[in-house]
Protein backbone atom coordinates (compact mmCIF):
# COMPACT_ATOMS: atom_id res chain seq x y z
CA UNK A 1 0.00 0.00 0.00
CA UNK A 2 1.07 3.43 -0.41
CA UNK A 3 0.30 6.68 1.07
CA UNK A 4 0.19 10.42 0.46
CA UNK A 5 0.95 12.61 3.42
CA UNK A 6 1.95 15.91 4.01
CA UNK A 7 3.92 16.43 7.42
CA UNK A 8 3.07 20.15 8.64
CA UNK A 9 6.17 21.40 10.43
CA UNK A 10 6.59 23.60 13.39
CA UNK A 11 8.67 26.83 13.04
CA UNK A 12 11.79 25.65 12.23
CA UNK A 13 14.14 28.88 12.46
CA UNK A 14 16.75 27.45 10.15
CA UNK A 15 16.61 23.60 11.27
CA UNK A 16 14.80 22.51 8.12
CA UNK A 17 17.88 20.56 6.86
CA UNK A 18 18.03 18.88 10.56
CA UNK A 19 14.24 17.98 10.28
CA UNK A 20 14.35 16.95 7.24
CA UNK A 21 17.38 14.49 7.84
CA UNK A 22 15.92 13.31 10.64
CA UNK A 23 12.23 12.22 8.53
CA UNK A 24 14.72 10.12 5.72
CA UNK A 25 16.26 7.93 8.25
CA UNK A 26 12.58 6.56 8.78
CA UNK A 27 12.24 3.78 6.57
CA UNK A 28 10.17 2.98 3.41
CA UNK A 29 8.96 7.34 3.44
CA UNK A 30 10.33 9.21 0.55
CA UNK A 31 9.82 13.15 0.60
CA UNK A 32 8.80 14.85 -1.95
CA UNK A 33 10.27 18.80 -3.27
CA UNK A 34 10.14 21.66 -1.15
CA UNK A 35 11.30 25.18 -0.56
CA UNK A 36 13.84 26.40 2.20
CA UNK A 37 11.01 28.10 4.03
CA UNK A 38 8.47 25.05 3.83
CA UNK A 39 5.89 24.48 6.27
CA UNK A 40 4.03 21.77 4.94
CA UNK A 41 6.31 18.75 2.75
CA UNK A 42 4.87 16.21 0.83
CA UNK A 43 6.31 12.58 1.47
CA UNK A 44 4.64 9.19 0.16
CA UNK A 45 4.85 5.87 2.59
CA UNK A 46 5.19 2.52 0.72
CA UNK A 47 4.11 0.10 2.96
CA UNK A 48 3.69 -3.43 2.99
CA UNK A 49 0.85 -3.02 5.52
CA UNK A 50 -2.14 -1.47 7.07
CA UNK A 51 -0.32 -1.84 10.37
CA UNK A 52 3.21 -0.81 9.40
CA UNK A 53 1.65 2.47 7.67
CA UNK A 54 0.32 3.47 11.07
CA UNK A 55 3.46 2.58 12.78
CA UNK A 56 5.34 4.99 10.00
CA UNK A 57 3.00 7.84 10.57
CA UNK A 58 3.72 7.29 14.27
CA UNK A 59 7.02 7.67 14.12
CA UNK A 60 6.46 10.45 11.55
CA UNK A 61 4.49 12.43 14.01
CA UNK A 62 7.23 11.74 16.46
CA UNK A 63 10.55 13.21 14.43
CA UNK A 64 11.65 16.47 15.99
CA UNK A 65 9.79 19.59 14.21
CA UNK A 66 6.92 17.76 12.94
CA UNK A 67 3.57 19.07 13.85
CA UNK A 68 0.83 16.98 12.32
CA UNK A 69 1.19 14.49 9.58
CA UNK A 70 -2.03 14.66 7.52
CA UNK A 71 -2.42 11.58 5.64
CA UNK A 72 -4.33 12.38 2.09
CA UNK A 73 -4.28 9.30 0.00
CA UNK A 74 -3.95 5.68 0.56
CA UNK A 75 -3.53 2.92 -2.22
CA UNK A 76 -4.56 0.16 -1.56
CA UNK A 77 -2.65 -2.32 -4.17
CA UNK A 78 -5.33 -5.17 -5.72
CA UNK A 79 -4.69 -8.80 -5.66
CA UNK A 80 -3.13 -9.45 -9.47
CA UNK A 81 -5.74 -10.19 -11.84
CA UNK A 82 -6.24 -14.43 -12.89
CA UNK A 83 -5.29 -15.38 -16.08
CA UNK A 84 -8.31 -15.19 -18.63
CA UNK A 85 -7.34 -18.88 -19.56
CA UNK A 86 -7.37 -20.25 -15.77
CA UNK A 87 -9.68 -23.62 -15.43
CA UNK A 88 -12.18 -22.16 -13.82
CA UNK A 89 -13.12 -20.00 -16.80
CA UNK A 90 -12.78 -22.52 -19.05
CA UNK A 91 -15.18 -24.52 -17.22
CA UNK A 92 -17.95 -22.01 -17.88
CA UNK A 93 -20.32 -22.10 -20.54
């Protein structure tokens, strides 16, 4: 599954670039562009799980500087499709 979040920041009187390295040691986020006097930064979340998505926001919400983490969209990836000539549609009239 994958997410879309946007982590609001607190004033961060010139520790962006500390924030910010301190969000991309968290696994499996990637953050998205931003300007030197961001508030708000988009990041996505690829996770392999309902569960481990919460426990990313969690420690999202945690990192020093963050205010709120807003999530906005979640993906939820669909079982592949069968094969059109599986058995069990040849089977049917």
């Amino acid at each position: 599954m994958i997410a879309g979040i946007v982590a609001t920041l607190e004033v961060n009187d010139g520790q962006l670039p500390h924030i910010i390295a301190g969000i991309a040691k968290i696994p499996n986020v990637e953050i998205g562009d931003f300007t030197n006097d961001a508030h708000r930064i988009p990041m996505t979340i690829d996770s392999p799980s309902p569960h481990a998505l919460e426990e990313t926001t969690r420690l999202l919400q945690e990192c020093h500087g963050v205010e709120f983490v807003d999530v906005v969209f979640v993906h939820f990836e669909d079982q592949p499709e069968r094969d059109a000539a599986t058995p069990e549609r040849m089977k049917q009239p």
